[in-house]
ModelCIF file with pLDDT and N, C-alpha, C, O atoms, coordinates in Angstrom:
data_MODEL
#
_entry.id   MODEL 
#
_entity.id                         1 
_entity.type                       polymer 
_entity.pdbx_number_of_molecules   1 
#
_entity_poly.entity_id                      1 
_entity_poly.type                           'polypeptide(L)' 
_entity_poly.nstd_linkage                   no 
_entity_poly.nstd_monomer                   no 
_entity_poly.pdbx_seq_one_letter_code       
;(UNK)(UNK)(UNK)(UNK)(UNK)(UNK)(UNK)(UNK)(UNK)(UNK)(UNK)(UNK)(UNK)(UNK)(UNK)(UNK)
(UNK)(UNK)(UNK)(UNK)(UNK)(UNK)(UNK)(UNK)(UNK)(UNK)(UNK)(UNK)(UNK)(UNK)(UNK)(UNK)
(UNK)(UNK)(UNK)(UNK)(UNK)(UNK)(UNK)(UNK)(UNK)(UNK)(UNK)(UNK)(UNK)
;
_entity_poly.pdbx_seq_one_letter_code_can   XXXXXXXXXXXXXXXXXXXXXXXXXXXXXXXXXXXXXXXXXXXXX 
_entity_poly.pdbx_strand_id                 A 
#
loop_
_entity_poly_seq.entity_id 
_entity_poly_seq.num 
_entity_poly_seq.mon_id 
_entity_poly_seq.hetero 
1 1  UNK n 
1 2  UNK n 
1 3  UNK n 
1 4  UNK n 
1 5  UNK n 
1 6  UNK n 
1 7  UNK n 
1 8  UNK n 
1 9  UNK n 
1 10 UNK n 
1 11 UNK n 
1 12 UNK n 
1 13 UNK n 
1 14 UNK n 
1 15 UNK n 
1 16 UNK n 
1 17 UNK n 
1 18 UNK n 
1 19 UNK n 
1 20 UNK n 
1 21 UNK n 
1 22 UNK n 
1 23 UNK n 
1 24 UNK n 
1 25 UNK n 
1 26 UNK n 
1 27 UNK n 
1 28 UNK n 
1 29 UNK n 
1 30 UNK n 
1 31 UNK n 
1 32 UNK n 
1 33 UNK n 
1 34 UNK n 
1 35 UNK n 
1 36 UNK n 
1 37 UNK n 
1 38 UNK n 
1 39 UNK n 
1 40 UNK n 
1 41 UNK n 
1 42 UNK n 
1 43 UNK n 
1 44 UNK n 
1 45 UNK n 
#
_struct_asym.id          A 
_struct_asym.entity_id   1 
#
loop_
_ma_qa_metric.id 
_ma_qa_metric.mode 
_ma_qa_metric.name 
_ma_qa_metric.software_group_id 
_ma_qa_metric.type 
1 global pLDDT . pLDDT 
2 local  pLDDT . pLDDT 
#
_ma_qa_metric_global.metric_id      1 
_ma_qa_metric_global.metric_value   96.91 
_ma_qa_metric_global.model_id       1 
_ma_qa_metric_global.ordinal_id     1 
#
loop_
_ma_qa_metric_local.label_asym_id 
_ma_qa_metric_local.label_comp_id 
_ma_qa_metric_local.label_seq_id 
_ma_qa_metric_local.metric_id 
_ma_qa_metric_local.metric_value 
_ma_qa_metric_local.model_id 
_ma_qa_metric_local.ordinal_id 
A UNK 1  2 88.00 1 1  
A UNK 2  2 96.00 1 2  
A UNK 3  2 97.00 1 3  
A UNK 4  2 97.00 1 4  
A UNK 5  2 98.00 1 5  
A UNK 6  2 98.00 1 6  
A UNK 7  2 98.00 1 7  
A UNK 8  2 98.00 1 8  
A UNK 9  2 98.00 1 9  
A UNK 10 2 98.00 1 10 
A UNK 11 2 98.00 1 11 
A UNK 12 2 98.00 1 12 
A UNK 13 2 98.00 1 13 
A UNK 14 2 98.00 1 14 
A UNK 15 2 98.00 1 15 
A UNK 16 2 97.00 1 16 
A UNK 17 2 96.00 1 17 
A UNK 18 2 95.00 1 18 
A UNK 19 2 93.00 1 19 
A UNK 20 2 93.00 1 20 
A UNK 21 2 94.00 1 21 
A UNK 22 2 94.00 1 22 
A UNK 23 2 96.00 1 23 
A UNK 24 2 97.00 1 24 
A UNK 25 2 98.00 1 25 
A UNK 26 2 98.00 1 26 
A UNK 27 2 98.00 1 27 
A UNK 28 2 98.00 1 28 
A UNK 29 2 98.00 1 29 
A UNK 30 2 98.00 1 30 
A UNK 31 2 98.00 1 31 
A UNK 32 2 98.00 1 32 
A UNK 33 2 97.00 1 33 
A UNK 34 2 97.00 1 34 
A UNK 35 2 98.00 1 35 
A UNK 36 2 98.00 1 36 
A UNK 37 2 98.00 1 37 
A UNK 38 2 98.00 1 38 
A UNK 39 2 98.00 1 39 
A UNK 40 2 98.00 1 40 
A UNK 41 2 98.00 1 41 
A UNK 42 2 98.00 1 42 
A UNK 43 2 97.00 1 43 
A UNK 44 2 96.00 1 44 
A UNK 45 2 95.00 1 45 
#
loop_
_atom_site.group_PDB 
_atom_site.id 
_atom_site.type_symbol 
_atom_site.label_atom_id 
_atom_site.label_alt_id 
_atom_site.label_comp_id 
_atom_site.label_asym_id 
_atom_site.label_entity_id 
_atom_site.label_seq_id 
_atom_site.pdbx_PDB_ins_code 
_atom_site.Cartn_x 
_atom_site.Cartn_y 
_atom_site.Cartn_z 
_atom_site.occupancy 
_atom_site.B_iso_or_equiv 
_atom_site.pdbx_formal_charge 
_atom_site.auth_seq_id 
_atom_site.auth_comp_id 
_atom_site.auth_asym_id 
_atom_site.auth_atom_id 
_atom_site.pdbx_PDB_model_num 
ATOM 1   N N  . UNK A 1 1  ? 110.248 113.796 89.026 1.00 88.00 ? 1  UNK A N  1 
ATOM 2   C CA . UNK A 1 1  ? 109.200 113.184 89.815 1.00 88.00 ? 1  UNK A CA 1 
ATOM 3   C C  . UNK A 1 1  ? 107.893 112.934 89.096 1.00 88.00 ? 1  UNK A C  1 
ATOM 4   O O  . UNK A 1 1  ? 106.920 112.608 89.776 1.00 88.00 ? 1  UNK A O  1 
ATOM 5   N N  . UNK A 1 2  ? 107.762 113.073 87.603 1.00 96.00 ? 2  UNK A N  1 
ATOM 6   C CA . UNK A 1 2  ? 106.679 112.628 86.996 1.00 96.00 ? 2  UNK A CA 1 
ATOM 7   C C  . UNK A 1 2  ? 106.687 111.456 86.851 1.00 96.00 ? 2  UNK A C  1 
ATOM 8   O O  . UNK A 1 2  ? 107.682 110.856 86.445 1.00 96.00 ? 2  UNK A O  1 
ATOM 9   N N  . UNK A 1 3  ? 105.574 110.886 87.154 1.00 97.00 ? 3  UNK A N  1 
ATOM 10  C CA . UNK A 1 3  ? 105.741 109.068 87.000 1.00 97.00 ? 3  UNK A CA 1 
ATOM 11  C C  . UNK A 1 3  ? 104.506 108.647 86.042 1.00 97.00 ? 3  UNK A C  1 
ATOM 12  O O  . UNK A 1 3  ? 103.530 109.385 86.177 1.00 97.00 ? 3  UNK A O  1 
ATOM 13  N N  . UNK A 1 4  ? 104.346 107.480 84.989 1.00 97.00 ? 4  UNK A N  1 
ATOM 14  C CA . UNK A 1 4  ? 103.565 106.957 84.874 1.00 97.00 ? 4  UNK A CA 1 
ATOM 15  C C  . UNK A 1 4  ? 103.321 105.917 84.785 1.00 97.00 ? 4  UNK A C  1 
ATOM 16  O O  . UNK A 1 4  ? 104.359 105.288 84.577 1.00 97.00 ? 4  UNK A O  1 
ATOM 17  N N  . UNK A 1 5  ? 102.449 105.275 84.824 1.00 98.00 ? 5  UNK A N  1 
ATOM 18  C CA . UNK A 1 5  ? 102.409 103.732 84.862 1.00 98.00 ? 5  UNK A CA 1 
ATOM 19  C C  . UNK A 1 5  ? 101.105 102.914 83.949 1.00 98.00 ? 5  UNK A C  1 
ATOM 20  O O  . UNK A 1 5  ? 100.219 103.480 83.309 1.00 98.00 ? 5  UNK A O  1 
ATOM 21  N N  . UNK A 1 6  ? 101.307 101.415 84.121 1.00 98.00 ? 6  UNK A N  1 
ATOM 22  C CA . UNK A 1 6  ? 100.422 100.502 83.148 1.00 98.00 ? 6  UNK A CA 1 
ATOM 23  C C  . UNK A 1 6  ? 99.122  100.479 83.750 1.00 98.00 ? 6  UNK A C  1 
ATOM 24  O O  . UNK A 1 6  ? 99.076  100.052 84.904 1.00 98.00 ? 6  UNK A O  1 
ATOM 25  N N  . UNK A 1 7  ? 98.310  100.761 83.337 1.00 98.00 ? 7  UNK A N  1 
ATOM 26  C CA . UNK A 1 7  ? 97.299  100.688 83.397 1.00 98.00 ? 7  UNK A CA 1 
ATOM 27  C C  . UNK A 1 7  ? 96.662  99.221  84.341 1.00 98.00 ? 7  UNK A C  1 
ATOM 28  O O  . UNK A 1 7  ? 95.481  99.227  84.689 1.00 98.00 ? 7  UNK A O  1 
ATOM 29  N N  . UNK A 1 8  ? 97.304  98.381  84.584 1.00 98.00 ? 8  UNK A N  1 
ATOM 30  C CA . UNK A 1 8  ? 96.976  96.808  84.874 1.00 98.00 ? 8  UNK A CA 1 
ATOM 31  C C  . UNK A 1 8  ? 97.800  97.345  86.399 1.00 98.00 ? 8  UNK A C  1 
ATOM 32  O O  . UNK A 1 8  ? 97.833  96.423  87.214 1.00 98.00 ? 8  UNK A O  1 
ATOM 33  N N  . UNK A 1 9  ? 98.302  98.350  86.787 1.00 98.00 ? 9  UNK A N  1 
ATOM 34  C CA . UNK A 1 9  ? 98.844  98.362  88.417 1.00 98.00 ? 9  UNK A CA 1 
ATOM 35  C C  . UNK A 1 9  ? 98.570  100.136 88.817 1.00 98.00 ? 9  UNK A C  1 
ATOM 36  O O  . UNK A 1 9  ? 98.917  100.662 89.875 1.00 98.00 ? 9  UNK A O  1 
ATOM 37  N N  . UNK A 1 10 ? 98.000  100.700 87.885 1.00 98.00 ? 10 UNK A N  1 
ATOM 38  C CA . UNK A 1 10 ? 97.667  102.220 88.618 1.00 98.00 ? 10 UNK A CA 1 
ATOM 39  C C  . UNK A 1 10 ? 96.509  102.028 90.026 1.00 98.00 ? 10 UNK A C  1 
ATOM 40  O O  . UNK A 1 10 ? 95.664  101.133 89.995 1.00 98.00 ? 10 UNK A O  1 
ATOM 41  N N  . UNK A 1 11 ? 96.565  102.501 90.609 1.00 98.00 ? 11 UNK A N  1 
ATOM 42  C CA . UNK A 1 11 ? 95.693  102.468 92.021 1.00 98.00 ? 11 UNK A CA 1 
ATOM 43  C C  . UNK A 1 11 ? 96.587  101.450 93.236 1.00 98.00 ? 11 UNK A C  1 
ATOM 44  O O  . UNK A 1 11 ? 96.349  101.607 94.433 1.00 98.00 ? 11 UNK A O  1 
ATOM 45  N N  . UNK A 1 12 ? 97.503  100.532 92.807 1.00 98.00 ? 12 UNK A N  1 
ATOM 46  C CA . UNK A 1 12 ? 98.053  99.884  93.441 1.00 98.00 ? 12 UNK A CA 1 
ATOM 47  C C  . UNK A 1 12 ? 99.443  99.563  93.777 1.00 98.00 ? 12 UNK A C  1 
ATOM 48  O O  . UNK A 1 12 ? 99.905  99.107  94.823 1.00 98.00 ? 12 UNK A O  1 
ATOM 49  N N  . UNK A 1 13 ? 100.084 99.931  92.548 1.00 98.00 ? 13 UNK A N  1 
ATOM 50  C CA . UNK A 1 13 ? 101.702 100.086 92.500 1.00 98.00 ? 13 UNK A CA 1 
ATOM 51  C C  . UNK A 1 13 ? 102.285 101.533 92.772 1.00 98.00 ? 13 UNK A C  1 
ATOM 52  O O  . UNK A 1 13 ? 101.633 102.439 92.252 1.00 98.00 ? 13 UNK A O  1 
ATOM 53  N N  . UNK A 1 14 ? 102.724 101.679 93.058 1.00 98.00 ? 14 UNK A N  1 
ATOM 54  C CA . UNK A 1 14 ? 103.340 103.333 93.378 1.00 98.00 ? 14 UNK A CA 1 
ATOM 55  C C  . UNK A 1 14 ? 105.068 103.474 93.750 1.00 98.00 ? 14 UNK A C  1 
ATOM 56  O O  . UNK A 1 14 ? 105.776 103.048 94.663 1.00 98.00 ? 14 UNK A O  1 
ATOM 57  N N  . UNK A 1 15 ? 105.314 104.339 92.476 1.00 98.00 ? 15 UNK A N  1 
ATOM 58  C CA . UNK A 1 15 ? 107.032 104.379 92.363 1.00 98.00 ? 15 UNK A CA 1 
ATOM 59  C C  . UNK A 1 15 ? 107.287 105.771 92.649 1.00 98.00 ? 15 UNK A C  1 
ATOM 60  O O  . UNK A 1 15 ? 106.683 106.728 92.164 1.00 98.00 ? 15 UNK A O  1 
ATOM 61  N N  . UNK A 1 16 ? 108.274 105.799 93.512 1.00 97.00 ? 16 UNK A N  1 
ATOM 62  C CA . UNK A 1 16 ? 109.095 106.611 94.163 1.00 97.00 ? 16 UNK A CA 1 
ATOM 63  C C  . UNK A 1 16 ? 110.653 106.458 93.765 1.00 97.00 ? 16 UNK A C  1 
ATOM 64  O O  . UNK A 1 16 ? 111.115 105.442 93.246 1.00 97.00 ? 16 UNK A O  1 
ATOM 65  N N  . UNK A 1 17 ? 111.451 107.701 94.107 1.00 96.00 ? 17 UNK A N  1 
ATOM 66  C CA . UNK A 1 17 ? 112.961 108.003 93.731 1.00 96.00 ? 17 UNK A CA 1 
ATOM 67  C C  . UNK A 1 17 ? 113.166 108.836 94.773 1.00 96.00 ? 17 UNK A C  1 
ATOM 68  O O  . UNK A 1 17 ? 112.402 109.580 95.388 1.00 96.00 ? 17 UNK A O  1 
ATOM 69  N N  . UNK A 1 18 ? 114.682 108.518 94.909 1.00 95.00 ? 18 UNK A N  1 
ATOM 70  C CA . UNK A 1 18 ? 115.752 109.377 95.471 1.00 95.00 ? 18 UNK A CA 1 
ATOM 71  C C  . UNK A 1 18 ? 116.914 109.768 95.131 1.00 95.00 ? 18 UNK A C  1 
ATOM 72  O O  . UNK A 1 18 ? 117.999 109.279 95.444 1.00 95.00 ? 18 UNK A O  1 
ATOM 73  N N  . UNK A 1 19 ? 116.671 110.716 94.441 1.00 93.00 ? 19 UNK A N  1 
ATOM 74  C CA . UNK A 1 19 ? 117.685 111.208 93.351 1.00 93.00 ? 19 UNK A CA 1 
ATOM 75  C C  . UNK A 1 19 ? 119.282 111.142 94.314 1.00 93.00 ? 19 UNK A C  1 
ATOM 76  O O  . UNK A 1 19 ? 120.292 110.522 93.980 1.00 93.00 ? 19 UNK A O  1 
ATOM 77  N N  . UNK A 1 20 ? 119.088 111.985 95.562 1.00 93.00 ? 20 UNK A N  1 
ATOM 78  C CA . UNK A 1 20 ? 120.602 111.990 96.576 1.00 93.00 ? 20 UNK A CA 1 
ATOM 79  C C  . UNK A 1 20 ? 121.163 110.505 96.620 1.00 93.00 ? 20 UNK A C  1 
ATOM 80  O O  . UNK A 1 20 ? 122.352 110.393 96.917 1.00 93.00 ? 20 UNK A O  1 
ATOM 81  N N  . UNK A 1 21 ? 120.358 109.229 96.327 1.00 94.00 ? 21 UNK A N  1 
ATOM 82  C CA . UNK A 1 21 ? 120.988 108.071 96.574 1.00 94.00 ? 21 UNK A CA 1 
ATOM 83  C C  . UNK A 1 21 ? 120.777 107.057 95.795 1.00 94.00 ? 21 UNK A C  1 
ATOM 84  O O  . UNK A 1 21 ? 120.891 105.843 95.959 1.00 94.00 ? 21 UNK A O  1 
ATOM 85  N N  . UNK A 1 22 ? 120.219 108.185 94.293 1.00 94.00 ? 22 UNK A N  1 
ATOM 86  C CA . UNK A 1 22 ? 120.464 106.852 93.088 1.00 94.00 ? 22 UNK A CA 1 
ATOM 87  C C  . UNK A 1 22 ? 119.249 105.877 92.982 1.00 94.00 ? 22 UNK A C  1 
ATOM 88  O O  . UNK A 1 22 ? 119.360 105.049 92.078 1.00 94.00 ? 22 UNK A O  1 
ATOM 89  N N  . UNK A 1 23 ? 118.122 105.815 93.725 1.00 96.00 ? 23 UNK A N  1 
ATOM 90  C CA . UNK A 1 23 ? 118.103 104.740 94.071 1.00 96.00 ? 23 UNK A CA 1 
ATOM 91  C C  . UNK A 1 23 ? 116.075 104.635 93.949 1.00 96.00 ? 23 UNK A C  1 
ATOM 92  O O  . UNK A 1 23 ? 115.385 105.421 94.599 1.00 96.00 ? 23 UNK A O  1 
ATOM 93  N N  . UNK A 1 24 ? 115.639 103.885 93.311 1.00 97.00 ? 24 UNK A N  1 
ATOM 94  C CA . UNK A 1 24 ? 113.766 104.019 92.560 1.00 97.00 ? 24 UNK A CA 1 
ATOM 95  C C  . UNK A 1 24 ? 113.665 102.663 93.755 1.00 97.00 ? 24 UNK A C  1 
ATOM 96  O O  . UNK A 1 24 ? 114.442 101.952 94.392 1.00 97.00 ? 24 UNK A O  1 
ATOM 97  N N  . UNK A 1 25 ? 112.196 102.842 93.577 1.00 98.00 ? 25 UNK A N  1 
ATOM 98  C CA . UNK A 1 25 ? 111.381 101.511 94.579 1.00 98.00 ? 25 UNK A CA 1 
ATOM 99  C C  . UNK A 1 25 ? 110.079 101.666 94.107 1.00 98.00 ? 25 UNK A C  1 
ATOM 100 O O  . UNK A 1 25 ? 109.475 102.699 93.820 1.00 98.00 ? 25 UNK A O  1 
ATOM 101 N N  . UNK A 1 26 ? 109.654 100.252 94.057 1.00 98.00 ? 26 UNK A N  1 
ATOM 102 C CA . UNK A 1 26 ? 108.062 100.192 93.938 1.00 98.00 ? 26 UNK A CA 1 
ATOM 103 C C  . UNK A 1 26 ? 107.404 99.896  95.063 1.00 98.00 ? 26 UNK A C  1 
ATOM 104 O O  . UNK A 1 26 ? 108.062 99.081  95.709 1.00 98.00 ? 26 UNK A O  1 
ATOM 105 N N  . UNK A 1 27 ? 106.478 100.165 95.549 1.00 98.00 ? 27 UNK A N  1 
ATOM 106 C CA . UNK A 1 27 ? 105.428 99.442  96.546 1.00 98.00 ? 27 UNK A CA 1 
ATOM 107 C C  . UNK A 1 27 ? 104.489 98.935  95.588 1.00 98.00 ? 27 UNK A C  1 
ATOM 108 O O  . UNK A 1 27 ? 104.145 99.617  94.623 1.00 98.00 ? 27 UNK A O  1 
ATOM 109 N N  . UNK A 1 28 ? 103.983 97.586  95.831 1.00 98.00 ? 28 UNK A N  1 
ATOM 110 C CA . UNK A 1 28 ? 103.394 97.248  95.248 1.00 98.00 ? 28 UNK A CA 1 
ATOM 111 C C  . UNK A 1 28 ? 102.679 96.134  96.478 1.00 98.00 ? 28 UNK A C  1 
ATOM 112 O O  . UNK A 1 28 ? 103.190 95.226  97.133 1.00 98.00 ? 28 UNK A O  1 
ATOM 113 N N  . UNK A 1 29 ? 101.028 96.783  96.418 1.00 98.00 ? 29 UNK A N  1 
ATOM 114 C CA . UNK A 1 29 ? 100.151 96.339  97.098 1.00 98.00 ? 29 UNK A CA 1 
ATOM 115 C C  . UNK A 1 29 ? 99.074  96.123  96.091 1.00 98.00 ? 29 UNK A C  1 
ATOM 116 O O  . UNK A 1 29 ? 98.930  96.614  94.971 1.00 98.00 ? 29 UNK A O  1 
ATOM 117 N N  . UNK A 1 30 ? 97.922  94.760  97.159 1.00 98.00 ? 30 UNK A N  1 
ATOM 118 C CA . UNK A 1 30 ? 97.048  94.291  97.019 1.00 98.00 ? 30 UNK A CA 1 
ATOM 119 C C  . UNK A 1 30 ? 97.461  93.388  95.216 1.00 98.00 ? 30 UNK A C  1 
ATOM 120 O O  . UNK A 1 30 ? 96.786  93.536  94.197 1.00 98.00 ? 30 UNK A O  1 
ATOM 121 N N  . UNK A 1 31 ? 98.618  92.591  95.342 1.00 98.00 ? 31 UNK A N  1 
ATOM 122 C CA . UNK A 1 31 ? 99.215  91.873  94.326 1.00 98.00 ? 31 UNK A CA 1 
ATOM 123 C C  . UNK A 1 31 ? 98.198  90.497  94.002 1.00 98.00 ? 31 UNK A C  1 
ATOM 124 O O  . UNK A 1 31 ? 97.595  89.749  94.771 1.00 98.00 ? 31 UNK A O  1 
ATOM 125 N N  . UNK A 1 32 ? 98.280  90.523  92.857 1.00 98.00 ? 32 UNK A N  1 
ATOM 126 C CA . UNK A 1 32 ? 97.800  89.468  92.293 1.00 98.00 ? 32 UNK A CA 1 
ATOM 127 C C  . UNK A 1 32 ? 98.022  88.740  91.610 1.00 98.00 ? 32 UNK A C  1 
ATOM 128 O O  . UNK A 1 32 ? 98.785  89.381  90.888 1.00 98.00 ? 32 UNK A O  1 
ATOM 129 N N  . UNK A 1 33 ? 97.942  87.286  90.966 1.00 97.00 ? 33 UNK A N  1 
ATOM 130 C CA . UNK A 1 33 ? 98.609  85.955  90.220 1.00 97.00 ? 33 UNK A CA 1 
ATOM 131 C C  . UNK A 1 33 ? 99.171  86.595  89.248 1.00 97.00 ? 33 UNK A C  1 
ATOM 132 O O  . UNK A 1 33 ? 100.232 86.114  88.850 1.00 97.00 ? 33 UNK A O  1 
ATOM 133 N N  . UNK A 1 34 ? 98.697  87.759  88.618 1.00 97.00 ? 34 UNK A N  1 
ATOM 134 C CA . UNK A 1 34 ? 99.312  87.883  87.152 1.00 97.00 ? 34 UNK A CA 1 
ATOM 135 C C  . UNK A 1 34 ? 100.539 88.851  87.251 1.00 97.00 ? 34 UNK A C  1 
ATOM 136 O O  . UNK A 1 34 ? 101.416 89.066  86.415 1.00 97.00 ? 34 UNK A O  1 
ATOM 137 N N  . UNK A 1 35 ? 100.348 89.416  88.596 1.00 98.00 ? 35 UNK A N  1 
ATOM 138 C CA . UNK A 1 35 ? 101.689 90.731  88.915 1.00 98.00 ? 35 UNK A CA 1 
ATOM 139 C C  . UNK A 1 35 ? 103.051 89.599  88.718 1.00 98.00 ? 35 UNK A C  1 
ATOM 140 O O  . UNK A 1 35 ? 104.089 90.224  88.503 1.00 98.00 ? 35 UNK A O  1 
ATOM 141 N N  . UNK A 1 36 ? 103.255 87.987  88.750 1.00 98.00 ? 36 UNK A N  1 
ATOM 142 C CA . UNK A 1 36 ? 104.091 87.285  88.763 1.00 98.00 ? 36 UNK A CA 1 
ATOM 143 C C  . UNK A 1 36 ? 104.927 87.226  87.896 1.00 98.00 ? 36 UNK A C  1 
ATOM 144 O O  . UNK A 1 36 ? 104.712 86.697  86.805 1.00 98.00 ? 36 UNK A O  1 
ATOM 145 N N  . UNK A 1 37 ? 106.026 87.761  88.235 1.00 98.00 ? 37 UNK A N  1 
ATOM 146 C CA . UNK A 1 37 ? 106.905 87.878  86.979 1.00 98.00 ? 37 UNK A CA 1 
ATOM 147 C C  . UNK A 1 37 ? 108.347 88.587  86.819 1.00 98.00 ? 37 UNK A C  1 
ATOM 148 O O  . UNK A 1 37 ? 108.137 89.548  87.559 1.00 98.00 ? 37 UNK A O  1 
ATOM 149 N N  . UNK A 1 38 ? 109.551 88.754  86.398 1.00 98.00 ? 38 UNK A N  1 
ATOM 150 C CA . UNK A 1 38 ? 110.496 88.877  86.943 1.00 98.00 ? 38 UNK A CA 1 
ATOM 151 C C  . UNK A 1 38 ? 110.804 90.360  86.891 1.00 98.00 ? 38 UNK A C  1 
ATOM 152 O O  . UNK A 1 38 ? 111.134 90.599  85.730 1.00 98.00 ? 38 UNK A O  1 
ATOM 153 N N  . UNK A 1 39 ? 110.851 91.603  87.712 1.00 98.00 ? 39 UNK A N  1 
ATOM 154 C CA . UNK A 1 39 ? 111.094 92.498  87.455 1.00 98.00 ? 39 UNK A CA 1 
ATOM 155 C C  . UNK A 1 39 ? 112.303 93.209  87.883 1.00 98.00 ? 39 UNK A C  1 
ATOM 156 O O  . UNK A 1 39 ? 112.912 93.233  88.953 1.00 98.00 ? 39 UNK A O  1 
ATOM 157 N N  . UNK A 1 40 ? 112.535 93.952  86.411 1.00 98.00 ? 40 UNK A N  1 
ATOM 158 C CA . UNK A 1 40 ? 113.608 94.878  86.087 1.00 98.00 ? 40 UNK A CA 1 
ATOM 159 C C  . UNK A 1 40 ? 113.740 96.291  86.185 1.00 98.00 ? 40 UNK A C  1 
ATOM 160 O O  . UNK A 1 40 ? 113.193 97.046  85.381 1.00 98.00 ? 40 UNK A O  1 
ATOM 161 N N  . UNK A 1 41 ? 114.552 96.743  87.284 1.00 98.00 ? 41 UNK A N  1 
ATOM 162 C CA . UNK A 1 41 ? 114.739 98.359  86.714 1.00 98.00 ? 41 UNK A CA 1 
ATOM 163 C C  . UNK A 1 41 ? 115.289 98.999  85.554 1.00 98.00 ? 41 UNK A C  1 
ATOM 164 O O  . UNK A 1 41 ? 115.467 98.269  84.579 1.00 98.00 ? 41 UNK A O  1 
ATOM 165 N N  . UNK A 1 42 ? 115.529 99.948  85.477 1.00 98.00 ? 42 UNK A N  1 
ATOM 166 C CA . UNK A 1 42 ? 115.557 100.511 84.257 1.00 98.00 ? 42 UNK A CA 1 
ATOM 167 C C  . UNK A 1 42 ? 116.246 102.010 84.588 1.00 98.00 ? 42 UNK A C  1 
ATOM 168 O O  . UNK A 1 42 ? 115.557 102.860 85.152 1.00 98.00 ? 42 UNK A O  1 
ATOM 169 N N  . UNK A 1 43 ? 117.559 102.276 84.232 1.00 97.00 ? 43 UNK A N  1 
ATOM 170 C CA . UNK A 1 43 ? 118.200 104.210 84.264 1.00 97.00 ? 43 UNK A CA 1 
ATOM 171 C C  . UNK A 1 43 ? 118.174 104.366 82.951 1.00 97.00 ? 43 UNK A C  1 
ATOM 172 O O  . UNK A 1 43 ? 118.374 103.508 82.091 1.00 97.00 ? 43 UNK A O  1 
ATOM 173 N N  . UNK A 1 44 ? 117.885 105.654 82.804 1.00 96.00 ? 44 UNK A N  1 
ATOM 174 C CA . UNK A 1 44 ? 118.325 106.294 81.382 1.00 96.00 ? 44 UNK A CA 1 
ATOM 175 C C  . UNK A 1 44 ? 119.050 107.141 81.891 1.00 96.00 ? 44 UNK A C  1 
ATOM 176 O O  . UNK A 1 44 ? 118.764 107.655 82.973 1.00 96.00 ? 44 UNK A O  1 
ATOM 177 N N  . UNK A 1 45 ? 120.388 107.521 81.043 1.00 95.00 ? 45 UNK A N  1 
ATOM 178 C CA . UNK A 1 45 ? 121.598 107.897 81.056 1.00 95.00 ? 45 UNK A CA 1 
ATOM 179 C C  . UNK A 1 45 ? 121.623 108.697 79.682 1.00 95.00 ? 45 UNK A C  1 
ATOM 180 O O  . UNK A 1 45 ? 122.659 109.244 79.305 1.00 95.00 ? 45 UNK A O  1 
#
């Protein structure tokens, strides 16, 4: 549950997990022109 993030979405993006179902999510509020762009998750295994 340690998370960190880019500097260009801290205060506004916020990632969460659920380990029982596999499964990460972002909320991502108060978005702006440059947040535009195609995003990818990512497991390390």
């Amino acid at each position: 549950g340690f998370s960190n993030y880019a500097s260009s979405v801290k205060g506004r993006f916020i990632i969460s997990r659920d380990n029982a179902k596999n499964t990460v999510y972002l909320e991502m509020n108060s978005l702006k022109s440059e947040d535009t762009a195609v995003y990818y998750c990512l497991a390390n295994q």
